[in-house]
PDB file of N, CA and C in Angstrom:
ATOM      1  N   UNK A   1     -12.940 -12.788  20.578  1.00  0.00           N
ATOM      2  CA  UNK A   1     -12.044 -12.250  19.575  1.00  0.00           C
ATOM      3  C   UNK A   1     -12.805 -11.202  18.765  1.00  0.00           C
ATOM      4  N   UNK A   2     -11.863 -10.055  18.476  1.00  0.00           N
ATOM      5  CA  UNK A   2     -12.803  -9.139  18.017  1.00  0.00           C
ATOM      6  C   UNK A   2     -12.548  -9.409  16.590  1.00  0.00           C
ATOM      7  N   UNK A   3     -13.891  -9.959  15.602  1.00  0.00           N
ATOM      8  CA  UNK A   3     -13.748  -9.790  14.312  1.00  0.00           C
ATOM      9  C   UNK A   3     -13.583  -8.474  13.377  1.00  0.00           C
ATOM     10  N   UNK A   4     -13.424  -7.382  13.605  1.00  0.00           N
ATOM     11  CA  UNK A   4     -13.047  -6.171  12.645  1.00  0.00           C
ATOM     12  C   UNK A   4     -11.478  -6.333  13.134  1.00  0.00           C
ATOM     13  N   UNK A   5     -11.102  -6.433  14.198  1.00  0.00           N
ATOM     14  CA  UNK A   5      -9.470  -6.311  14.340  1.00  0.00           C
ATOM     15  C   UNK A   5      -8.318  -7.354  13.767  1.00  0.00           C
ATOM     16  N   UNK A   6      -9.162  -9.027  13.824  1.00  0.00           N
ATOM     17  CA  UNK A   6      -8.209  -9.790  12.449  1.00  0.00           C
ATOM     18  C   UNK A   6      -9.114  -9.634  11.420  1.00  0.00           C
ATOM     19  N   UNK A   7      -9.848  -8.789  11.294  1.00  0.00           N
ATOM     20  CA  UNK A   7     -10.101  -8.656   9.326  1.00  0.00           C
ATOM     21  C   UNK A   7      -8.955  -7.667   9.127  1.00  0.00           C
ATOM     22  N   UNK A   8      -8.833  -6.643  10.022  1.00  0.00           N
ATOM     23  CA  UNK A   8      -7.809  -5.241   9.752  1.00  0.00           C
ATOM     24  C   UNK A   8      -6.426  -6.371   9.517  1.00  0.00           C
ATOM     25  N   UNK A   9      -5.968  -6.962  10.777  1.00  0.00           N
ATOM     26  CA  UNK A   9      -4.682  -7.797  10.540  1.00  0.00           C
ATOM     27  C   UNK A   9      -4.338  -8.224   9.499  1.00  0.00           C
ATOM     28  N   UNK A  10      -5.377  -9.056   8.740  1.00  0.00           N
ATOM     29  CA  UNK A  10      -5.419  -9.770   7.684  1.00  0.00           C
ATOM     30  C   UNK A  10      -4.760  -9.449   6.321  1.00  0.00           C
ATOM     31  N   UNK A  11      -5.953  -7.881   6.351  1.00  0.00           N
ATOM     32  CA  UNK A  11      -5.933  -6.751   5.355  1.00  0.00           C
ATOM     33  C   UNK A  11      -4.448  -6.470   4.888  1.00  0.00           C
ATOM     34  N   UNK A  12      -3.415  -6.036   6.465  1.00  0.00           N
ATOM     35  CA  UNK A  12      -2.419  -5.189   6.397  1.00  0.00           C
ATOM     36  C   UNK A  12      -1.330  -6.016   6.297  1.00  0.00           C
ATOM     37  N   UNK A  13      -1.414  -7.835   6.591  1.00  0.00           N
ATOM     38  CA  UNK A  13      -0.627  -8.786   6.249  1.00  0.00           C
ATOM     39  C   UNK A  13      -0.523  -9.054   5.215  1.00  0.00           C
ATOM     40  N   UNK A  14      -1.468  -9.060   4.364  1.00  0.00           N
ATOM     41  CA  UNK A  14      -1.667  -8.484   2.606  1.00  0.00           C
ATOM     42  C   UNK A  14      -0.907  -7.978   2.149  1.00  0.00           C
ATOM     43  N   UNK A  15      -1.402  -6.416   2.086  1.00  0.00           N
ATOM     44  CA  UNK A  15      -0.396  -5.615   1.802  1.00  0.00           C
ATOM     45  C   UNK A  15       0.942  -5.306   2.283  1.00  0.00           C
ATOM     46  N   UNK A  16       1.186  -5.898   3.396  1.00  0.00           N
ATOM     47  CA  UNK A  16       2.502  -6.156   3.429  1.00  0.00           C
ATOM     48  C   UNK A  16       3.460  -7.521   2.945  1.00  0.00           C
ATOM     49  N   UNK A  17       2.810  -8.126   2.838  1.00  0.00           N
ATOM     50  CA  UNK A  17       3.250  -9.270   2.186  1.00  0.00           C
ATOM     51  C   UNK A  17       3.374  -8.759   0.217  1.00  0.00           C
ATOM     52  N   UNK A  18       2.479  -8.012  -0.023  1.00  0.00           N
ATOM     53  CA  UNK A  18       2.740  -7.805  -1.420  1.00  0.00           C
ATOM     54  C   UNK A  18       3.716  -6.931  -1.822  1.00  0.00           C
ATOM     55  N   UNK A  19       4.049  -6.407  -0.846  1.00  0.00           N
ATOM     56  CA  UNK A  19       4.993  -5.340  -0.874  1.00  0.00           C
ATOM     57  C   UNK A  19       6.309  -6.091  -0.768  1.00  0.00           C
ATOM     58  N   UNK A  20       6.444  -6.663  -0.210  1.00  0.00           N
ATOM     59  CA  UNK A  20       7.921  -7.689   0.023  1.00  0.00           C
ATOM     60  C   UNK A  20       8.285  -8.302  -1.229  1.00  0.00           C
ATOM     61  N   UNK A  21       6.969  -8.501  -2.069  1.00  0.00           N
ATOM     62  CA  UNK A  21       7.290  -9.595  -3.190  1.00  0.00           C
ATOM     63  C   UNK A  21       7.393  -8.507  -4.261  1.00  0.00           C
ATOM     64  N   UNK A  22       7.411  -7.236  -4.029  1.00  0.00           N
ATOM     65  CA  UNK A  22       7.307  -6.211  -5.243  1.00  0.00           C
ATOM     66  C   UNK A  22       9.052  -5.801  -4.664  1.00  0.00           C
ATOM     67  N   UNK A  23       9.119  -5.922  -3.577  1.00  0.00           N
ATOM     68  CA  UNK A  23      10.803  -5.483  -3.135  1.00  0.00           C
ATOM     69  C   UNK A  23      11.737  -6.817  -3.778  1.00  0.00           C
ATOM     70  N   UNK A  24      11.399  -7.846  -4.016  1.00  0.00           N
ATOM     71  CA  UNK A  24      12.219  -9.533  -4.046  1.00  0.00           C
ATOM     72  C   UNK A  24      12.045  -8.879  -5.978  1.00  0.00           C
ATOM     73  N   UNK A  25      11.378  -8.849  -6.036  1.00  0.00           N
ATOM     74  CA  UNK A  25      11.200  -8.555  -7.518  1.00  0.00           C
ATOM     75  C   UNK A  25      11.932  -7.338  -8.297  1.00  0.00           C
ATOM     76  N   UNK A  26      11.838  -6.513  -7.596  1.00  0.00           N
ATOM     77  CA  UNK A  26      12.725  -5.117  -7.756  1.00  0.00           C
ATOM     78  C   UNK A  26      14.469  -4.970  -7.419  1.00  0.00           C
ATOM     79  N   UNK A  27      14.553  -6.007  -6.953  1.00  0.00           N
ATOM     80  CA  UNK A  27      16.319  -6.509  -6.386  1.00  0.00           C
ATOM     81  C   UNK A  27      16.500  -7.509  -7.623  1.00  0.00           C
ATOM     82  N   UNK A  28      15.655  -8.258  -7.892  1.00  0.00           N
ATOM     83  CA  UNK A  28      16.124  -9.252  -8.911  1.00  0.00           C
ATOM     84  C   UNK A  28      16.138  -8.170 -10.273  1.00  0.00           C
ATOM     85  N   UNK A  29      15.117  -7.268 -10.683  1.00  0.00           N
ATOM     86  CA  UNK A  29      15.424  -6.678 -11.997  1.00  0.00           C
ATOM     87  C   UNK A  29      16.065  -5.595 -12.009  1.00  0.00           C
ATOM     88  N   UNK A  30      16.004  -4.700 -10.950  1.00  0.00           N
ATOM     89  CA  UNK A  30      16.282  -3.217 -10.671  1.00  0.00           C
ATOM     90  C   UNK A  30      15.332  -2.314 -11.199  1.00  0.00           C
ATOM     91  N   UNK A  31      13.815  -2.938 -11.319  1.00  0.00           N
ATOM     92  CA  UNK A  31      12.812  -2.236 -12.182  1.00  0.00           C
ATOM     93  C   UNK A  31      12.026  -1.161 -11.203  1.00  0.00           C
ATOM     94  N   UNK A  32      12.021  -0.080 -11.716  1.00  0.00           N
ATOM     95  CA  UNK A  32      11.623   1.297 -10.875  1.00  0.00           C
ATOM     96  C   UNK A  32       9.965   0.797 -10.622  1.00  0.00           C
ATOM     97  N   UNK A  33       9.503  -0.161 -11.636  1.00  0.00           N
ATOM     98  CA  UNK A  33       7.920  -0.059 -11.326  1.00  0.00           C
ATOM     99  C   UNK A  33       7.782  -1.065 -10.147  1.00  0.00           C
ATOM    100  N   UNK A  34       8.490  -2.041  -9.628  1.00  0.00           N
ATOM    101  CA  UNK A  34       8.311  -2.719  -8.892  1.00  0.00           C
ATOM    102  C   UNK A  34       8.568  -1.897  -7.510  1.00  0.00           C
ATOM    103  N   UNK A  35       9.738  -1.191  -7.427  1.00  0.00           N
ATOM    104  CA  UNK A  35       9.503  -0.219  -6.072  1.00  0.00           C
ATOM    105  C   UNK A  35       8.623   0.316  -5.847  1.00  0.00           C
ATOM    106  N   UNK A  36       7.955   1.153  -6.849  1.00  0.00           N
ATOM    107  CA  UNK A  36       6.914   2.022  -7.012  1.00  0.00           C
ATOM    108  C   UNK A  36       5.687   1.190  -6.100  1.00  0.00           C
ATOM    109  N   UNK A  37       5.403  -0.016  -6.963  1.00  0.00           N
ATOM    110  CA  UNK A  37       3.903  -1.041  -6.231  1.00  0.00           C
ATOM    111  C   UNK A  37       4.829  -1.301  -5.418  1.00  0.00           C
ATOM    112  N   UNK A  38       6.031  -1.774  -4.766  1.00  0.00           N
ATOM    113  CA  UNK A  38       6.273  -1.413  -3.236  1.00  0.00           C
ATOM    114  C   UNK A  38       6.093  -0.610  -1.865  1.00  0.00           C
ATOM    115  N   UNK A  39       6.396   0.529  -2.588  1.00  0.00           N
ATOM    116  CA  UNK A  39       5.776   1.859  -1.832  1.00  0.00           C
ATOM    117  C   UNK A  39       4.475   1.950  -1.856  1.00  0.00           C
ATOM    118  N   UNK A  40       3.508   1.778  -2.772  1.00  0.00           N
ATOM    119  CA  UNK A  40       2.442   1.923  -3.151  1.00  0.00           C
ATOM    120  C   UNK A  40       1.583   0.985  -1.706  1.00  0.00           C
ATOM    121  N   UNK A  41       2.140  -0.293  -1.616  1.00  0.00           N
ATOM    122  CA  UNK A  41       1.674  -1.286  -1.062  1.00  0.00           C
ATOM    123  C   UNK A  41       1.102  -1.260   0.529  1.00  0.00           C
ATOM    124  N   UNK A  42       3.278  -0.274   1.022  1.00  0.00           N
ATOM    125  CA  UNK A  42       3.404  -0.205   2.219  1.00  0.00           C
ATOM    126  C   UNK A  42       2.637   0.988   2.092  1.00  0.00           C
ATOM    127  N   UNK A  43       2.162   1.761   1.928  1.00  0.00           N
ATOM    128  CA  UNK A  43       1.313   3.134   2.234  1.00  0.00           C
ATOM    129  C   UNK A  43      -0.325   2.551   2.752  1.00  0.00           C
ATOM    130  N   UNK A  44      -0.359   0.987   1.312  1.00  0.00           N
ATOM    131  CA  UNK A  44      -2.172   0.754   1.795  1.00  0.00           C
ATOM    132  C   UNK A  44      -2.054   0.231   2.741  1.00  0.00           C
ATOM    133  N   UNK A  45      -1.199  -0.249   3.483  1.00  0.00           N
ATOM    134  CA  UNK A  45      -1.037  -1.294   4.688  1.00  0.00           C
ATOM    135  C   UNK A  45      -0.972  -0.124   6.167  1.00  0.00           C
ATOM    136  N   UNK A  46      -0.509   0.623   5.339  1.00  0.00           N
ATOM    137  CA  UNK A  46      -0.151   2.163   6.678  1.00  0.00           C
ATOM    138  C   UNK A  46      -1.517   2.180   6.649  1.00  0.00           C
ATOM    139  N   UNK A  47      -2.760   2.458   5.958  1.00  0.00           N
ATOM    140  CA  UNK A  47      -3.938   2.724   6.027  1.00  0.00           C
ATOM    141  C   UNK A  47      -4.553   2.572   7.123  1.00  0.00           C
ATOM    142  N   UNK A  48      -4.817   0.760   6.969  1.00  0.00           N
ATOM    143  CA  UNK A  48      -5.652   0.135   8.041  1.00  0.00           C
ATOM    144  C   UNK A  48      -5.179   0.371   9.679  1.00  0.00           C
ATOM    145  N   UNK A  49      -3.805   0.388   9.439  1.00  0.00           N
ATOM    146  CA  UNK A  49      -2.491   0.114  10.774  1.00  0.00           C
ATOM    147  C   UNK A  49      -3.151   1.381  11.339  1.00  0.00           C
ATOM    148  N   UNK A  50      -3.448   2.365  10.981  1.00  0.00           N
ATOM    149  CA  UNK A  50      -3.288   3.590  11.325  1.00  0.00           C
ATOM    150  C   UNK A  50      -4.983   3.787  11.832  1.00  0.00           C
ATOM    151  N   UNK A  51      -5.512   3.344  11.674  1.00  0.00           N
ATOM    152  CA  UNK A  51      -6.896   3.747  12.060  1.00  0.00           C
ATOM    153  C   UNK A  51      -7.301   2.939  12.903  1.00  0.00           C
ATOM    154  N   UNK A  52      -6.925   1.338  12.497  1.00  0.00           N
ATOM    155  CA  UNK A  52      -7.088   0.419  13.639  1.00  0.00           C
ATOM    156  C   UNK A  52      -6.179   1.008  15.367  1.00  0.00           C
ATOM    157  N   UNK A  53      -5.129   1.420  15.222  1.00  0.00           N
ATOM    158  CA  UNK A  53      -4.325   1.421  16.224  1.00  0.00           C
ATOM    159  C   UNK A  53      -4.653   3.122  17.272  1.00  0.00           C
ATOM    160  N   UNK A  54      -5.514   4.061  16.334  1.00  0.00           N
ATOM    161  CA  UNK A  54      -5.614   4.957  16.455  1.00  0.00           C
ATOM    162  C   UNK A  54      -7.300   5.153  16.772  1.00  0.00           C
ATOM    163  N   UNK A  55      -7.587   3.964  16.690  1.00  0.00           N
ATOM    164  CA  UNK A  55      -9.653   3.552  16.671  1.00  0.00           C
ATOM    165  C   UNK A  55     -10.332   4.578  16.019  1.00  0.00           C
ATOM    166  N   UNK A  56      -9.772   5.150  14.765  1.00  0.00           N
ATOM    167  CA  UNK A  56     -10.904   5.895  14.159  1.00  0.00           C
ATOM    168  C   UNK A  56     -12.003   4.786  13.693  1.00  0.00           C
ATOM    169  N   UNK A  57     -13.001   5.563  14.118  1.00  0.00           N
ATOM    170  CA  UNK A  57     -14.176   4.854  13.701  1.00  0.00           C
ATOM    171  C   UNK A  57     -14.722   5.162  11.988  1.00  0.00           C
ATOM    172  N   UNK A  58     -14.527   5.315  11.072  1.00  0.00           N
ATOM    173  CA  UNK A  58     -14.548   5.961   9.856  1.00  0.00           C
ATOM    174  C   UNK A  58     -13.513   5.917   9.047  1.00  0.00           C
ATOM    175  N   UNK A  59     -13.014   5.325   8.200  1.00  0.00           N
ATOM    176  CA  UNK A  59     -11.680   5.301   7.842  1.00  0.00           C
ATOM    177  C   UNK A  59     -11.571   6.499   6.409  1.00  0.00           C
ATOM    178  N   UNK A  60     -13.234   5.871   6.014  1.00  0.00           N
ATOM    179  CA  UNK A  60     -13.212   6.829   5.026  1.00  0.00           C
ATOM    180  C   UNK A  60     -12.818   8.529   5.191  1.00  0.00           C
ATOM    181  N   UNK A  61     -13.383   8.618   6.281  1.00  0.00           N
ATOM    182  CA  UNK A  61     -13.857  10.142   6.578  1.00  0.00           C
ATOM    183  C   UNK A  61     -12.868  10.912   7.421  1.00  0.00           C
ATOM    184  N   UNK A  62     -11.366   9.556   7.807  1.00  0.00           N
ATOM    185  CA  UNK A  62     -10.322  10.577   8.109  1.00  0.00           C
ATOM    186  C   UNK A  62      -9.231  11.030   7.270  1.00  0.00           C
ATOM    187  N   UNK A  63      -7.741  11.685   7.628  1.00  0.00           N
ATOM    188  CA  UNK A  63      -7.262  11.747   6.923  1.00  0.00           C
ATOM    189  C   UNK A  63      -6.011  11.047   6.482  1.00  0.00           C
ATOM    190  N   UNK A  64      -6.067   9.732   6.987  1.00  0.00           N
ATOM    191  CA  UNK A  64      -5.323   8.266   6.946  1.00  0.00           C
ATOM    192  C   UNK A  64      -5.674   8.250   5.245  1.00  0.00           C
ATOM    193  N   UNK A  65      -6.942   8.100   5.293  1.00  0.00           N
ATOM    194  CA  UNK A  65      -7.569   7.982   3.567  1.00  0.00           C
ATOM    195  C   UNK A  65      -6.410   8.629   2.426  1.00  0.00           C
ATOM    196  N   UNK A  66      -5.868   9.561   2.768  1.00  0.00           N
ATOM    197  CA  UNK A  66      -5.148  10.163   1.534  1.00  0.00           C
ATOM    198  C   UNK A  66      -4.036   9.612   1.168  1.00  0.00           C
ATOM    199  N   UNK A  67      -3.698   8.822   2.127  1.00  0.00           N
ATOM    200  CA  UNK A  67      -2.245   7.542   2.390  1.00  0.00           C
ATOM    201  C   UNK A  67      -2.903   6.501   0.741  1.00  0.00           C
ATOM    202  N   UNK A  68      -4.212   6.242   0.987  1.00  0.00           N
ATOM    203  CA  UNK A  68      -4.574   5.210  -0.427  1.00  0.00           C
ATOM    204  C   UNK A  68      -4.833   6.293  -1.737  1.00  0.00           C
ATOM    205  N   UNK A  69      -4.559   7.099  -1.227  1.00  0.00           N
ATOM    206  CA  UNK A  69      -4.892   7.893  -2.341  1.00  0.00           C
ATOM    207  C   UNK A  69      -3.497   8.149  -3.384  1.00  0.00           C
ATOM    208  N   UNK A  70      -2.482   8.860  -2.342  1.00  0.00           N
ATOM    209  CA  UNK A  70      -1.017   9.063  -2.403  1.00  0.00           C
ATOM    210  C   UNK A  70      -0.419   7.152  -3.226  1.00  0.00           C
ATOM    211  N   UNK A  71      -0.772   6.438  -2.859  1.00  0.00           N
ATOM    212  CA  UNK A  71      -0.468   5.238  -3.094  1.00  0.00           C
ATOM    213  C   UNK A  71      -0.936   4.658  -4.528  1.00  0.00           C
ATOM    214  N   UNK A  72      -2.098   4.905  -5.045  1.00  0.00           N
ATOM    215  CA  UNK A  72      -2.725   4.805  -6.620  1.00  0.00           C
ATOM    216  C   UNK A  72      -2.353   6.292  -7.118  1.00  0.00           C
ATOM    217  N   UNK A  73      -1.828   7.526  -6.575  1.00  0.00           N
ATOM    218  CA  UNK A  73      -0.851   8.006  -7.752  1.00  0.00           C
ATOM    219  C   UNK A  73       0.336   7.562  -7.945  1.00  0.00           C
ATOM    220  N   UNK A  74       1.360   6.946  -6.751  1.00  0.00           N
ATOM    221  CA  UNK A  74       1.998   6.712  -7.324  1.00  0.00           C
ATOM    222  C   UNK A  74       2.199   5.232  -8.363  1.00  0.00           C
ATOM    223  N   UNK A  75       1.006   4.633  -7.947  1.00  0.00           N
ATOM    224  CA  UNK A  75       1.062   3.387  -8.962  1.00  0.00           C
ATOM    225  C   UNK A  75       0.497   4.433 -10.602  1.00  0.00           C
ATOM    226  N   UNK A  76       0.005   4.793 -10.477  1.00  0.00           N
ATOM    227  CA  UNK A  76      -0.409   6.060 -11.764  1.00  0.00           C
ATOM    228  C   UNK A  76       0.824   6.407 -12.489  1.00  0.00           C
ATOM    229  N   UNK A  77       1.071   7.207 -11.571  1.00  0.00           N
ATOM    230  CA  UNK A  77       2.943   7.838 -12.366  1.00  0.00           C
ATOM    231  C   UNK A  77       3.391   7.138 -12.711  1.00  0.00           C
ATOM    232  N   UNK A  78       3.893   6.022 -11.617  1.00  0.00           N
ATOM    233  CA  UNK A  78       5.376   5.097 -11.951  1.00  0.00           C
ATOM    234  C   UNK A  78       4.655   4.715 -13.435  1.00  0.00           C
ATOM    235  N   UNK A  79       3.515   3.880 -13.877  1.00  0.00           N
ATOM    236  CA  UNK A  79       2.858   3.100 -14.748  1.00  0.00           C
ATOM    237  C   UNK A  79       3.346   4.580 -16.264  1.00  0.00           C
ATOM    238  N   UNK A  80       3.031   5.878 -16.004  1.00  0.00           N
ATOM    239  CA  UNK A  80       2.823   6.422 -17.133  1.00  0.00           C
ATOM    240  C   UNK A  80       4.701   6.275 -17.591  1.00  0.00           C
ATOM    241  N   UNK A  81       5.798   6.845 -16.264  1.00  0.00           N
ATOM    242  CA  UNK A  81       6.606   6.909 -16.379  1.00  0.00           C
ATOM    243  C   UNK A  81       7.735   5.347 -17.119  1.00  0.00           C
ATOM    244  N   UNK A  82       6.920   4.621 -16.957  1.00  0.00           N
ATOM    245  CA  UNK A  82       7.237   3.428 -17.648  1.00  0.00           C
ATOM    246  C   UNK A  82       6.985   2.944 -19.116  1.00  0.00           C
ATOM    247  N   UNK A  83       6.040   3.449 -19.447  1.00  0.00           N
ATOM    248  CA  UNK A  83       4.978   3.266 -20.669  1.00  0.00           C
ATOM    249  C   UNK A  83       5.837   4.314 -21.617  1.00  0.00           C
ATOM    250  N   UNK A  84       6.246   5.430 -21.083  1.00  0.00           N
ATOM    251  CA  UNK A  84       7.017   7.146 -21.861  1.00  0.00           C
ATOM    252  C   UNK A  84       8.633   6.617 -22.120  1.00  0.00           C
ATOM    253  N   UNK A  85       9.075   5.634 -21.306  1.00  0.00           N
ATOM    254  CA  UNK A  85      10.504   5.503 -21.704  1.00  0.00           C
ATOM    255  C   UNK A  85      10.278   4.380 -22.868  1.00  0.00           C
ATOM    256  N   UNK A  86       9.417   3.515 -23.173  1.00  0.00           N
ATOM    257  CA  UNK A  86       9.496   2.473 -23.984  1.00  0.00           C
ATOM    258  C   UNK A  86       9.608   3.572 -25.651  1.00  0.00           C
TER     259      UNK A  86
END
């Protein structure tokens, strides 16, 4: 069994699992920040999916990386855009 490929599994069962509970959460309030760490979630989960399935060897050093990047702005925004309506 290759151990880097269920650490990747693991990783992306994570973040997809957190993402489901930010969607269950966002149906129950209709709260824009919970979609937001939804999207946010499924983008870090695209990360691993995408390099594992694609065998970059470097995850840092491709351009999958900007997927986690794109993903903590939008946890950034949604957070300021939440904080500005109060």
């Amino acid at each position: 069994m290759n151990l880097p490929l269920v650490a990747s599994g693991a990783i992306i069962m994570g973040y997809a699992l957190a993402a489901v509970f930010f969607l269950k959460f966002w149906r129950r309030t209709a709260d824009s920040l919970f979609l937001a760490f939804a999207a946010a979630f499924l983008l870090m989960a695209a990360t691993p999916l995408l390099t594992t399935l694609l065998e970059v060897p470097r995850e840092e050093q491709s351009p999958f990386y900007l997927l986690r990047l794109l993903a903590f702005l939008i946890i950034i925004v949604a957070i300021i855009v939440k904080s500005r309506r109060r």
